[in-house]
Protein backbone atom coordinates (compact mmCIF):
# COMPACT_ATOMS: atom_id res chain seq x y z
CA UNK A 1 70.96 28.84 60.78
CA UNK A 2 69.60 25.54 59.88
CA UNK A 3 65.96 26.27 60.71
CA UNK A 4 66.60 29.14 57.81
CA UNK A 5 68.08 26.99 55.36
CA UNK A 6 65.53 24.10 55.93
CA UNK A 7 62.66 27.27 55.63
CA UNK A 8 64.83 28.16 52.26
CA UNK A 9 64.51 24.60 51.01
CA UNK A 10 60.58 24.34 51.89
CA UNK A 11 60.36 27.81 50.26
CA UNK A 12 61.75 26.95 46.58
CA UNK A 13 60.36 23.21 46.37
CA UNK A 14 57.00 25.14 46.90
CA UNK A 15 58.27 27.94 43.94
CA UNK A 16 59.52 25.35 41.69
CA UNK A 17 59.23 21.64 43.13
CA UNK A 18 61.41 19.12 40.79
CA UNK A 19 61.86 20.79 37.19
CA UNK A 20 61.46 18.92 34.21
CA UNK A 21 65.18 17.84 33.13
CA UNK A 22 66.83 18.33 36.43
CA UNK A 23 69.52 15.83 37.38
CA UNK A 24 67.84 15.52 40.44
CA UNK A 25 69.74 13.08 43.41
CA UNK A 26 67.44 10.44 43.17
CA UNK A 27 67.52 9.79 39.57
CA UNK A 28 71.04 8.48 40.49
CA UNK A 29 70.09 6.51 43.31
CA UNK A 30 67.70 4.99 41.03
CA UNK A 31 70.49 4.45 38.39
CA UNK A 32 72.87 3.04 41.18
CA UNK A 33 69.59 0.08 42.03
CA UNK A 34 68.76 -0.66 39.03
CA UNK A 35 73.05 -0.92 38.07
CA UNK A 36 73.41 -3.32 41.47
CA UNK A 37 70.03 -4.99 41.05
CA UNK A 38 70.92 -6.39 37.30
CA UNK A 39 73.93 -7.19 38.48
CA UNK A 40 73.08 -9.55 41.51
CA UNK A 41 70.11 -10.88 39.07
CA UNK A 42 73.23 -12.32 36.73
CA UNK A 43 75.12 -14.11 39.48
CA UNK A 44 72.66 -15.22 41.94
CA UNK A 45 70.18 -17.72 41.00
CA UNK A 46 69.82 -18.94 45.04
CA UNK A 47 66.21 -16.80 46.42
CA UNK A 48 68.22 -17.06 49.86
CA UNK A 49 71.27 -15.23 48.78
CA UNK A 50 69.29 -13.08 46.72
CA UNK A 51 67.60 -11.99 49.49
CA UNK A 52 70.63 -11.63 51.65
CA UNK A 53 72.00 -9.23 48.33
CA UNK A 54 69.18 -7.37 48.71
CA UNK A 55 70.64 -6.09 51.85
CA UNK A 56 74.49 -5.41 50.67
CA UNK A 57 71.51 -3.15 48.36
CA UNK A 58 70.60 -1.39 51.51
CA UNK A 59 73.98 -0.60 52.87
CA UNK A 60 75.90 0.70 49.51
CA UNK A 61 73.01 2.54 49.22
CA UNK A 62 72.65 3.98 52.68
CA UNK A 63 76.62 4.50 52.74
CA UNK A 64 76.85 6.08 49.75
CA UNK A 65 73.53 8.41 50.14
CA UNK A 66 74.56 9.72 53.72
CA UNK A 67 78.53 9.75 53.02
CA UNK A 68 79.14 11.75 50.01
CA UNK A 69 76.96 14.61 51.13
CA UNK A 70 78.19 14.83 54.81
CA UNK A 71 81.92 14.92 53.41
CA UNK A 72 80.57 17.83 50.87
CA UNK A 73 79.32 19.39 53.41
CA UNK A 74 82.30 19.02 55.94
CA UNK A 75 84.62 20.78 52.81
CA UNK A 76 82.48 23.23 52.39
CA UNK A 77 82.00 24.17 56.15
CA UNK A 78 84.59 27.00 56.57
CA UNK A 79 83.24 28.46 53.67
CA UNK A 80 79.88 29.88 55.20
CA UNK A 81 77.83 31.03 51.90
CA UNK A 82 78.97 27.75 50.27
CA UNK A 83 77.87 25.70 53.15
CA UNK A 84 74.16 27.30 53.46
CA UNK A 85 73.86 26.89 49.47
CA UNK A 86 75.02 23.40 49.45
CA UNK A 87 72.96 22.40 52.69
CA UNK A 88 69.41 24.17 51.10
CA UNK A 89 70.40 23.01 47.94
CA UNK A 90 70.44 19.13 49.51
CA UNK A 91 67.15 19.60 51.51
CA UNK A 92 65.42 20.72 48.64
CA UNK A 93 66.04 17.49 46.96
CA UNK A 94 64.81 15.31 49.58
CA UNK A 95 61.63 17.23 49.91
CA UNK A 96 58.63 16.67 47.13
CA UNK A 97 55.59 18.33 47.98
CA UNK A 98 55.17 20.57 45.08
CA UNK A 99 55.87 17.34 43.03
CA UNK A 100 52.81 15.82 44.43
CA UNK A 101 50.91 18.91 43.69
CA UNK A 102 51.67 18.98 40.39
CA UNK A 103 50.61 15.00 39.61
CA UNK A 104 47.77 15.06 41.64
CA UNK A 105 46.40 17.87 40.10
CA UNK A 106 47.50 16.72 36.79
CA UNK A 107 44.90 13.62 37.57
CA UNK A 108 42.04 16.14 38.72
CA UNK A 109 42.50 18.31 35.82
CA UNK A 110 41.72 15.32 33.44
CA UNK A 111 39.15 14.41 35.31
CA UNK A 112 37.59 17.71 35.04
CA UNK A 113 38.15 17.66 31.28
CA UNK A 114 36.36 14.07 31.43
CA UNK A 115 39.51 12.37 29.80
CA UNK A 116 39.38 9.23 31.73
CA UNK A 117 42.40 7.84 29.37
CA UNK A 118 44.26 10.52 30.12
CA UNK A 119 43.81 10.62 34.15
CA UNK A 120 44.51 6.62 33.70
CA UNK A 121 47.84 7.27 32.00
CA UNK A 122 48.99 10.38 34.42
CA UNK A 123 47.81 8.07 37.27
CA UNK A 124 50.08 4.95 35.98
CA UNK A 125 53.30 7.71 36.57
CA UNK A 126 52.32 7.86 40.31
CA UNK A 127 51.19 3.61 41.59
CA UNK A 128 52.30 0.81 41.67
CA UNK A 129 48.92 -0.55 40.71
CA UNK A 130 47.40 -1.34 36.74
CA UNK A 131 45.14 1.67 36.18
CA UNK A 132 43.87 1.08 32.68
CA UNK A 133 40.34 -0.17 33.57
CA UNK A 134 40.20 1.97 36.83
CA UNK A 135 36.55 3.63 36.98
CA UNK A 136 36.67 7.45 37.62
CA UNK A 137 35.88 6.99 41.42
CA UNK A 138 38.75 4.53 41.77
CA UNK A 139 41.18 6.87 40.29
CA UNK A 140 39.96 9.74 42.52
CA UNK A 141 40.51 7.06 45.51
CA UNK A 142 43.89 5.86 44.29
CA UNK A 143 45.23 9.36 43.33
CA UNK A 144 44.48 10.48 47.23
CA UNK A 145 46.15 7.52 48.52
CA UNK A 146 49.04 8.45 47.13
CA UNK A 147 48.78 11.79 47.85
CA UNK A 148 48.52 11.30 51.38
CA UNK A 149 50.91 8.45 51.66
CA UNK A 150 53.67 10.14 50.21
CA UNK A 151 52.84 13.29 52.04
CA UNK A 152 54.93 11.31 54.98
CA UNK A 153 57.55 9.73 52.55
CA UNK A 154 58.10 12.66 50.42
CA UNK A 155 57.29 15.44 53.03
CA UNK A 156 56.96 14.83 56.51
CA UNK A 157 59.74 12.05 57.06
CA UNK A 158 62.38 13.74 55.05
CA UNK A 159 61.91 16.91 57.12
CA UNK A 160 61.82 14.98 60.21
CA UNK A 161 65.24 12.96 59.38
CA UNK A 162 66.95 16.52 58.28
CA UNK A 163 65.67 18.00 61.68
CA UNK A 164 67.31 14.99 63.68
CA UNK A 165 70.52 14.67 61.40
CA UNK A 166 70.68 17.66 58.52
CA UNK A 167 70.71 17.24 54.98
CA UNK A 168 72.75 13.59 54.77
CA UNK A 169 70.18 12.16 57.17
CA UNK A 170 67.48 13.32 54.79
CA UNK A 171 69.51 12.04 51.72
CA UNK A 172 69.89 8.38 53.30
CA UNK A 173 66.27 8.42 53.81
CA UNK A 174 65.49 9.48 50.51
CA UNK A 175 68.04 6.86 49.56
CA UNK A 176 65.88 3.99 51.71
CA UNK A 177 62.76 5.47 50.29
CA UNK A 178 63.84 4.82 46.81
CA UNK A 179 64.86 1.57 46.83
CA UNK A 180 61.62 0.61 48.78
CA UNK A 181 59.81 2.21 45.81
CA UNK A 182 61.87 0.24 43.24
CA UNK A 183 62.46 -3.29 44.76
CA UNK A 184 59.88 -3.40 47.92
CA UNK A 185 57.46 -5.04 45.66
CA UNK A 186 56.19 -8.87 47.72
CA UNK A 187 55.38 -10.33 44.51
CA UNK A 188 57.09 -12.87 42.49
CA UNK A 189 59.72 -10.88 40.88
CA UNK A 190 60.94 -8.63 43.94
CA UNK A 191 59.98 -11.07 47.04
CA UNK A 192 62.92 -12.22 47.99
CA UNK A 193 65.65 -9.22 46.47
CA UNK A 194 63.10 -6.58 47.76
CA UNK A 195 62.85 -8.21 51.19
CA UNK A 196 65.07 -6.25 53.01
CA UNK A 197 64.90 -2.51 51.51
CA UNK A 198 61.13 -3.48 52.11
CA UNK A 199 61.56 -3.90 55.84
CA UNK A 200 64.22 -1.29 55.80
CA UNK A 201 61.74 1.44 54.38
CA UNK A 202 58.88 0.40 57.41
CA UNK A 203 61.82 1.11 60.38
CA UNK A 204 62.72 4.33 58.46
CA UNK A 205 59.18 5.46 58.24
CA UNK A 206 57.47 3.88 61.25
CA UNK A 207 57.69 7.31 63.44
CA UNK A 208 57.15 9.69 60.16
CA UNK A 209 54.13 8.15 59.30
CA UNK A 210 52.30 8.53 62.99
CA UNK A 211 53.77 12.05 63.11
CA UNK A 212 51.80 12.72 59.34
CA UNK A 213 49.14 11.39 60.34
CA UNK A 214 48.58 12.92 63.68
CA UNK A 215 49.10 16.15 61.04
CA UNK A 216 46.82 15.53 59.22
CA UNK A 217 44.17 14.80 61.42
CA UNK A 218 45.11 18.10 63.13
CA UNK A 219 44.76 20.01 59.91
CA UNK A 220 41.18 18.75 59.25
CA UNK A 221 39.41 21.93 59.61
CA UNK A 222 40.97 23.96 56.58
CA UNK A 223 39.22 21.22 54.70
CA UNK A 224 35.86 21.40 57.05
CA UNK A 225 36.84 18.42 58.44
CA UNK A 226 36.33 17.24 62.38
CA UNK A 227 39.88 16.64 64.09
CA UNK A 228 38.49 13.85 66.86
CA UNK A 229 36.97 12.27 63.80
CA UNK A 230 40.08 12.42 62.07
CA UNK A 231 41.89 11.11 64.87
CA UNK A 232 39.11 8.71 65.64
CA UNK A 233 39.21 6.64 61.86
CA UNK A 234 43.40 7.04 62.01
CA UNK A 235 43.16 4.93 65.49
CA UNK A 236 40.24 2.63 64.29
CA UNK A 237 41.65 1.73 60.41
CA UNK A 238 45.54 2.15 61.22
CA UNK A 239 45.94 -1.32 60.64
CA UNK A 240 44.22 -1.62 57.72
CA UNK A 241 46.89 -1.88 55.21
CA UNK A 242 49.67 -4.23 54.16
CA UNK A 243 51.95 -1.78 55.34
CA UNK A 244 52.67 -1.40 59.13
CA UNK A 245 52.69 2.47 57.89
CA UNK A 246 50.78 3.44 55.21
CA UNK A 247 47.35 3.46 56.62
CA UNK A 248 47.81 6.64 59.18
CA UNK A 249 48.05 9.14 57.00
CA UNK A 250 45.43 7.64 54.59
CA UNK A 251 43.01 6.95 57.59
CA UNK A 252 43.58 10.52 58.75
CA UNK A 253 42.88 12.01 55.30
CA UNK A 254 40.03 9.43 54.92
CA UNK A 255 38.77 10.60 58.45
CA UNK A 256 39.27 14.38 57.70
CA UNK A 257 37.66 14.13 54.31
CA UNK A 258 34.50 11.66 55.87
CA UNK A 259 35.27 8.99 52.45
CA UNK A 260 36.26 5.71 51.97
CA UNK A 261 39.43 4.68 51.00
CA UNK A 262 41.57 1.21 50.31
CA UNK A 263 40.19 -1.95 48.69
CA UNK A 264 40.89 -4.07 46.20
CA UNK A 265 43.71 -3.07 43.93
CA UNK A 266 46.09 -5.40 40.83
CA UNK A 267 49.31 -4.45 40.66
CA UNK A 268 51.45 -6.56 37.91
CA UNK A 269 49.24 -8.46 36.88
CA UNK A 270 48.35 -9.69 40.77
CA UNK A 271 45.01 -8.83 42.82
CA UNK A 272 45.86 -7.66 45.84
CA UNK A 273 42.74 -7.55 48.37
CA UNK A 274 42.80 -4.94 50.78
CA UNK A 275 40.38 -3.71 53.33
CA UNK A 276 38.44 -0.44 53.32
CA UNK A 277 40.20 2.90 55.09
CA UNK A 278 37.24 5.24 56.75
CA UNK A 279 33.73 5.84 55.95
CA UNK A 280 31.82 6.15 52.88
CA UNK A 281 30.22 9.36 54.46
CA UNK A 282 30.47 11.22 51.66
CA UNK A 283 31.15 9.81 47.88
CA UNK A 284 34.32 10.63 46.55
CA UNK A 285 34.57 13.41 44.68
CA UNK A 286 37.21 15.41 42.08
CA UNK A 287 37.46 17.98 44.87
CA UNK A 288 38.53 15.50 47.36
CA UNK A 289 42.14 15.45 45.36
CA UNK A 290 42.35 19.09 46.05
CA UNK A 291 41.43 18.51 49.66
CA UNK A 292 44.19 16.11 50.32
CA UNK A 293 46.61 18.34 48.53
CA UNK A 294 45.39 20.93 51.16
CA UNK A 295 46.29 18.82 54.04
CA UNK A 296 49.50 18.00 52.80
CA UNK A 297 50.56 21.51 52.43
CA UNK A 298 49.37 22.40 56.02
CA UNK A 299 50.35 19.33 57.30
CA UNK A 300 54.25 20.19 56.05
CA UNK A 301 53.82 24.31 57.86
CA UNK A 302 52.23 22.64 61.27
CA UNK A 303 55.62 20.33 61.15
CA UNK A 304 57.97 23.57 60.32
CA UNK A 305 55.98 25.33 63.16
CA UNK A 306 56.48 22.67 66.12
CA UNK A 307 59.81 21.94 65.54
CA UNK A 308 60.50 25.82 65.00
CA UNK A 309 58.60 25.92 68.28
CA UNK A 310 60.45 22.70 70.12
CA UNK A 311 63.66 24.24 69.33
CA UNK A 312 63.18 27.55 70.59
CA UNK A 313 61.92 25.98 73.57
CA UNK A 314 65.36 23.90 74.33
CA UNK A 315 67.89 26.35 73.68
């Protein structure tokens, strides 16, 4: 039954995604960081036990994020109907695809109307990075890497953590995720409090993001891409990021797509140099965002299919 209610869950977040308004989980994981991040901020002044704080962070969070929906779940198991509803209704939440959709296309769809101010201020909702004197072609090249990047944080690895441990395994990880997205910042401000959720988030993601990429590249050819060349730039540029992670699913879109991706990029305030992902075969284009938005989607079904597949096989 759970390879239907994980299909459910895929199912609606393509029909509907994250509605405007919804109290969705991770607004109150956010709520619970910011609450525990203030408060360690006002009593801690030493960098070394703010860092150590940093990972009490990671285990409320963790505890919390996996505990409260396994014990809702455990109530709820003798009542069957209940138990699938709750369960789809939890892997839903973890998964974002159709949320990625609808920003990167939000992006391209500016672009297309030749509002750069407006793709610059849909793009500052999605990066990290300053975006108000991005060129066109560096918004096209930013909005894919996040596209593809967070087609293994938002997609792949919280479908691979619910197929290894159910809906509270995908919530912890979506837990992780968060705080890596809210404190996992090396620069001045989060160095030393953002340390560990930082380090935390590249364990939890080190196996998604090979597995998305390997996706990826394998999905090339609904996009006209060449898998070996996919697989090809993913090997040759997977270390060509700050993050141990990042780069394989960027490489393997870059490598599917034959474009460039990575360089320089300032994110509060900071420069940040980073070398190039793939080659500059072809120049980046608005239709490249619709590409990687492709990949994504048949990236997520090629995942559903082998472990629909692999667990067939075993049992």
């Amino acid at each position: 039954m759970f390879l239907v209610d994980l299909a459910v869950a895929i199912i609606i977040d393509w029909i509907i995604g994250d509605p405007y308004g919804f109290p969705h989980p991770v607004i109150y994981m956010g709520k619970v960081i910011r609450f525990l991040e203030n408060k360690g901020r006002k009593i801690i002044k030493n960098e070394k036990n703010l860092k150590i704080y940093g990972l009490f962070i990671v285990f409320i969070l963790c505890a919390t994020s996996f505990f409260i929906p396994y014990v809702i779940l455990y109530l709820a198991k003798p009542y069957k109907i209940l138990y699938h509803l709750l369960s789809i209704f939890m892997l839903w939440t973890t998964i974002a695809a159709r949320c990625l959709h609808k920003e990167g296309k939000k992006i391209y769809e500016d672009l297309i109307k030749e509002d750069i101010q407006a793709s610059r201020l849909h793009l500052s909702y999605i990066v990290g990075r300053n975006t108000e004197n991005l060129s066109e072609k560096e918004i096209i090249r930013a909005d894919i890497e996040t596209v593809a990047e967070n087609t293994s944080d938002g997609v792949i690895a919280p479908l691979l953590f619910a197929a290894i441990g159910g809906a509270p395994l995908a919530m912890m990880y979506k837990a992780v995720n968060t705080m890596d997205s809210m404190l996992g910042y090396m620069n001045d401000k989060y160095r030393y409090i953002g340390y560990f959720p930082a380090k935390i988030d590249d364990i939890f993601n080190y196996v998604p993001a090979r597995i998305t990429g390997a996706l990826i590249c394998l999905s090339a050819p609904l996009v006209k891409g060449n898998i070996l060349n996919a697989f090809k730039i993913m090997i040759r540029d997977r270390k060509n990021h700050k993050s141990p992670n990042c780069a394989y699913p960027e490489a393997a879109v870059a490598g599917a797509l034959n474009i460039q991706l990575g360089g320089t990029n300032t994110y509060f305030g900071e420069i940040i140099e980073k070398p190039t992902i793939g080659d500059s075969v072809v120049e980046l284009k608005n239709i490249h965002i619709i590409n990687t938005i492709k990949l994504m989607y048949f990236s997520e079904v090629l995942f559903y299919a082998l472990y629909f597949g692999v667990l067939k096989l075993i049992q």
